[in-house]
C-alpha atoms as a PDB file:
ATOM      1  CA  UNK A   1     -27.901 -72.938 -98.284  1.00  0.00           C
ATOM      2  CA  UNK A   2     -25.284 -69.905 -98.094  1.00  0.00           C
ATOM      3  CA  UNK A   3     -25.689 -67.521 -95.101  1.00  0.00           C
ATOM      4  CA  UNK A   4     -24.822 -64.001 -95.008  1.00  0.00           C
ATOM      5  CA  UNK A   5     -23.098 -62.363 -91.789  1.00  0.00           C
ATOM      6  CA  UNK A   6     -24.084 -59.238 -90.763  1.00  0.00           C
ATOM      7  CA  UNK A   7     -22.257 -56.579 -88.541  1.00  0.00           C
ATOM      8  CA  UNK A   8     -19.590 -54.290 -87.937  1.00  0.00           C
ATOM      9  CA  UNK A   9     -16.065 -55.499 -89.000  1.00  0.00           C
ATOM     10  CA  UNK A  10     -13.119 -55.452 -86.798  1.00  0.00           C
ATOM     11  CA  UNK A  11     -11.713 -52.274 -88.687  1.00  0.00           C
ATOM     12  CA  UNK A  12     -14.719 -50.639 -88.860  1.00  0.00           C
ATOM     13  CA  UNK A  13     -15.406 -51.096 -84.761  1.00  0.00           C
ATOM     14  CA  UNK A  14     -11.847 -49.450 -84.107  1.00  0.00           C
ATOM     15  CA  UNK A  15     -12.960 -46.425 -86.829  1.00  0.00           C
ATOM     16  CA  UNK A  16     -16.108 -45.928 -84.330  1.00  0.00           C
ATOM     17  CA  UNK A  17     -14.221 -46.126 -81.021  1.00  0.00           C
ATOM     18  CA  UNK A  18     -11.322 -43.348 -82.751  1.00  0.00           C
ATOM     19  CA  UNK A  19     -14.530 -40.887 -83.541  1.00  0.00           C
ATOM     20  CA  UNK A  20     -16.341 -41.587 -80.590  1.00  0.00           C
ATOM     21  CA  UNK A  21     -12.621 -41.506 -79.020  1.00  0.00           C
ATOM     22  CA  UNK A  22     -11.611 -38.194 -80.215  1.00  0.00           C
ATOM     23  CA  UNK A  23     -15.434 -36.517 -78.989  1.00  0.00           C
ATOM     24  CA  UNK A  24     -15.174 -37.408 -75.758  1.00  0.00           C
ATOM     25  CA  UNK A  25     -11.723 -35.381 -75.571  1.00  0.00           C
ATOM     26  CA  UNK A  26     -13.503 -32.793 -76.750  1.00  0.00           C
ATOM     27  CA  UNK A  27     -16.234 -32.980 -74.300  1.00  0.00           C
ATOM     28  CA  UNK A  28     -13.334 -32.865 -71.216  1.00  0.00           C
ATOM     29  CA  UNK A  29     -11.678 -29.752 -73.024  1.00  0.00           C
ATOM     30  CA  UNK A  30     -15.257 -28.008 -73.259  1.00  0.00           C
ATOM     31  CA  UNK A  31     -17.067 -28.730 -70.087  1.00  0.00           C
ATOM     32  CA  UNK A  32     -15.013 -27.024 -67.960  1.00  0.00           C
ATOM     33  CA  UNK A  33     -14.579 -23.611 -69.921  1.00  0.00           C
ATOM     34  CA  UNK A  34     -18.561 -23.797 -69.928  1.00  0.00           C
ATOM     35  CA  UNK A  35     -18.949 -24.708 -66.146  1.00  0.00           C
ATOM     36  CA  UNK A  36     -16.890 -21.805 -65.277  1.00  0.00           C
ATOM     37  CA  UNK A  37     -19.237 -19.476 -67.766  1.00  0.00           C
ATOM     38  CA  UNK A  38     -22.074 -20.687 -65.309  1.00  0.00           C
ATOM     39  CA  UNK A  39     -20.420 -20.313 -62.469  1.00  0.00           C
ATOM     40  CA  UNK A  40     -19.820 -16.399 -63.208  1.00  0.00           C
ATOM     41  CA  UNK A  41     -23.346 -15.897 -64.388  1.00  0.00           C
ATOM     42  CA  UNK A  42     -24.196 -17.806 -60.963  1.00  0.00           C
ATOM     43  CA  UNK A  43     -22.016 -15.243 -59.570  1.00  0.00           C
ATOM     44  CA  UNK A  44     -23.620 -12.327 -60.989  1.00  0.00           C
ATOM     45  CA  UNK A  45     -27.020 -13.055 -60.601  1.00  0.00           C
ATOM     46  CA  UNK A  46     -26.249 -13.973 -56.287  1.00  0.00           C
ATOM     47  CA  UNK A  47     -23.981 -10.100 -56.601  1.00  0.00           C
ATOM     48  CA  UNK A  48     -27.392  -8.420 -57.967  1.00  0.00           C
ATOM     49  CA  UNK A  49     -29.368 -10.066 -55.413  1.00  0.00           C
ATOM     50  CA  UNK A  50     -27.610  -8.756 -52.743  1.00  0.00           C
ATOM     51  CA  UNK A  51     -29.150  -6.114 -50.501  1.00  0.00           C
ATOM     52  CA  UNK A  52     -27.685  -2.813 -50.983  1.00  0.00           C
ATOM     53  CA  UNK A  53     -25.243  -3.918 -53.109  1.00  0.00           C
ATOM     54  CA  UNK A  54     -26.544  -0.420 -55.824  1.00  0.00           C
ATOM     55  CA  UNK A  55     -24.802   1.520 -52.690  1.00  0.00           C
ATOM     56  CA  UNK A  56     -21.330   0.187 -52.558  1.00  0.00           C
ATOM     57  CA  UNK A  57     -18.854   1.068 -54.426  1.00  0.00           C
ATOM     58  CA  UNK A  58     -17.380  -0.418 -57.324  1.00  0.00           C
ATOM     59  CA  UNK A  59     -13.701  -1.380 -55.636  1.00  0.00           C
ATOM     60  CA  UNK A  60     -16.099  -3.759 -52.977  1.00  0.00           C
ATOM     61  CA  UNK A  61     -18.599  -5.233 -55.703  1.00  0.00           C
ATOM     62  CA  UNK A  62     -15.139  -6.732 -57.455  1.00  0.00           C
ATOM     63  CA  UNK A  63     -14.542  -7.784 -54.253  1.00  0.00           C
ATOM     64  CA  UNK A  64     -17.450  -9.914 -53.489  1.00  0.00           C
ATOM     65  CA  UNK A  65     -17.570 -10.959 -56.703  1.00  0.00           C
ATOM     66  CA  UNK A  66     -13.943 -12.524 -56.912  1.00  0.00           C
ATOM     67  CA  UNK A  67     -14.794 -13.999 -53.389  1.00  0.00           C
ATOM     68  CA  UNK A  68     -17.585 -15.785 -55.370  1.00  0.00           C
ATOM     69  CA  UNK A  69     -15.575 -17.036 -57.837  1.00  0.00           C
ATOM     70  CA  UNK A  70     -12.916 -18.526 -55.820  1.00  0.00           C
ATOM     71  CA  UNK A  71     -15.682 -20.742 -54.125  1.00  0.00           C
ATOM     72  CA  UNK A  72     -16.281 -21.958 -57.867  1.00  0.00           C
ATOM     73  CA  UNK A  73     -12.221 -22.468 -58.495  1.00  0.00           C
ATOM     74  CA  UNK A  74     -12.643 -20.072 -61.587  1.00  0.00           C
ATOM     75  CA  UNK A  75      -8.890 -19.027 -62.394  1.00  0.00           C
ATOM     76  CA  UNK A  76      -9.526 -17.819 -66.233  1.00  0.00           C
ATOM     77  CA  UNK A  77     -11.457 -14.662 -65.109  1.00  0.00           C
ATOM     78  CA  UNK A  78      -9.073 -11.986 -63.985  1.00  0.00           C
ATOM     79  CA  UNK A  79      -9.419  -8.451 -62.368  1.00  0.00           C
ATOM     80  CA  UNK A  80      -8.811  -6.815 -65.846  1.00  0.00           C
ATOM     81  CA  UNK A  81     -11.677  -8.819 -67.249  1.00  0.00           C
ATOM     82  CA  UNK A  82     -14.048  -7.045 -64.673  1.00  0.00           C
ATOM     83  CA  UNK A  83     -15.972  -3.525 -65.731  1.00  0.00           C
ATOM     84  CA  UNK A  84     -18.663  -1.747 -63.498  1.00  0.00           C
ATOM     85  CA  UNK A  85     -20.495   1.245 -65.104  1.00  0.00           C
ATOM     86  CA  UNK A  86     -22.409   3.486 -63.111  1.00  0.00           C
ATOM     87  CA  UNK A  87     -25.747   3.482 -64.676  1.00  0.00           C
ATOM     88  CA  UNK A  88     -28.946   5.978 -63.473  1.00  0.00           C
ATOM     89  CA  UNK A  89     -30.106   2.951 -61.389  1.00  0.00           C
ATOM     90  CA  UNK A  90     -27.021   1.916 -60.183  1.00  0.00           C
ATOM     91  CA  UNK A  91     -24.145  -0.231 -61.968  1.00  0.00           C
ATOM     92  CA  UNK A  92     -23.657  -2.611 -64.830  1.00  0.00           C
ATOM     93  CA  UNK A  93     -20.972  -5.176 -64.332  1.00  0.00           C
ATOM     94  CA  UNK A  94     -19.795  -6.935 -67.208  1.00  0.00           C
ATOM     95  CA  UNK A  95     -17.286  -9.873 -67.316  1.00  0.00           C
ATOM     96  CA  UNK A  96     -15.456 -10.186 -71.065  1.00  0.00           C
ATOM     97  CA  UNK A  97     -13.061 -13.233 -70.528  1.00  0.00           C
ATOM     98  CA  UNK A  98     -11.346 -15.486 -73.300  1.00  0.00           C
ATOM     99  CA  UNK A  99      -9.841 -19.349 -72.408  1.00  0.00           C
ATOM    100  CA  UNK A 100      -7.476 -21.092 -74.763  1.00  0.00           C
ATOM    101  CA  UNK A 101      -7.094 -24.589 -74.487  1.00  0.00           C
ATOM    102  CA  UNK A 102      -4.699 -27.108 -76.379  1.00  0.00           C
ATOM    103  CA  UNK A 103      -6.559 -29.589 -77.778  1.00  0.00           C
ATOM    104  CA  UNK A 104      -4.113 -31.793 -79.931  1.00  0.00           C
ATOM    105  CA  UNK A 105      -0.989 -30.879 -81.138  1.00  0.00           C
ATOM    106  CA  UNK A 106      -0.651 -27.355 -81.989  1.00  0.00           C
ATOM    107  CA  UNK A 107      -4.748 -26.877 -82.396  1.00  0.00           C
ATOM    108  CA  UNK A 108      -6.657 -24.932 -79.702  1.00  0.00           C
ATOM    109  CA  UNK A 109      -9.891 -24.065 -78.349  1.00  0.00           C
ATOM    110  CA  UNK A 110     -10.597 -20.824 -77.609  1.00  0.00           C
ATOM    111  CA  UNK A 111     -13.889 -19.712 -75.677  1.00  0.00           C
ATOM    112  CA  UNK A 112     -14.634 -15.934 -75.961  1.00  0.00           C
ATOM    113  CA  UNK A 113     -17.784 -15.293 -73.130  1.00  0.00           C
ATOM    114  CA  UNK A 114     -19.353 -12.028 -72.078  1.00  0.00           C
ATOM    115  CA  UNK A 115     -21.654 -11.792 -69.291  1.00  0.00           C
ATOM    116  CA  UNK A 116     -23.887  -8.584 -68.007  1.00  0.00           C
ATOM    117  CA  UNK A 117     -25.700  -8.164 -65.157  1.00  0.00           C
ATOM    118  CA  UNK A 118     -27.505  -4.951 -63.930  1.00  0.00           C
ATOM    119  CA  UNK A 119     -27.183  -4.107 -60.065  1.00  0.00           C
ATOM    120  CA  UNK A 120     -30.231  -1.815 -59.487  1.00  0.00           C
ATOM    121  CA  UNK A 121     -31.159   0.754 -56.698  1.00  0.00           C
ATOM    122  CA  UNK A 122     -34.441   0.034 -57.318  1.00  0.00           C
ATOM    123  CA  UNK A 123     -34.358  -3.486 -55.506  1.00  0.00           C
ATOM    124  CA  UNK A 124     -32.608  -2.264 -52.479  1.00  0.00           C
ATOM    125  CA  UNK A 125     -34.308   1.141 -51.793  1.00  0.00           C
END
């Protein structure tokens, strides 16, 4: 009576650990361009709930939103990457940021995000 022997080889156990290896890299390169992303959409969303915030001008809505960020220890966004817009009801702020990490060797990851927020009179009025 012959019997067969089933599973993974030693080769083909190393193969999986390299792919499964090389993901989870990956993963720590990504996660923390996205968890800054959230954290300035976090930001935004506490700025626009802010009373009054419609009536302050645009020099002091940078401000408290950089003082937001630095609780998150956001570096990547910078002052240039920060544009209020007066709009009818008040301002638009938009945050237009890119992060370029090395990943291996001379191959990068680059995030490009954009986030928007309106800051309305009509909340605060």
């Amino acid at each position: 009576m012959k019997r067969n022997q089933s599973g993974m080889t030693l080769i083909g156990f190393i193969i999986v650990l390299a792919v499964v290896g090389v993901f989870i890299y990956m993963g720590m390169k990504l996660v923390p361009m996205y968890s800054e992303y959230f954290a300035v959409k976090e930001a935004l969303k506490e700025l626009s709930s802010e009373a009054g915030i419609s009536q302050k001008d645009p020099g002091r809505i940078k401000d408290l939103f950089f003082r937001r960020l630095y609780v998150s220890y956001s570096d990547n966004v910078k002052q240039e990457n920060v544009k209020i817009a007066r709009r009818d009801t008040g301002y638009i702020i938009t945050v237009d940021y890119e992060v370029r990490r090395p990943l291996i060797a001379n191959i990068d990851v680059v995030g490009h995000f954009n986030a928007e927020q309106v800051l309305s009179r009509g909340a605060d009025d």
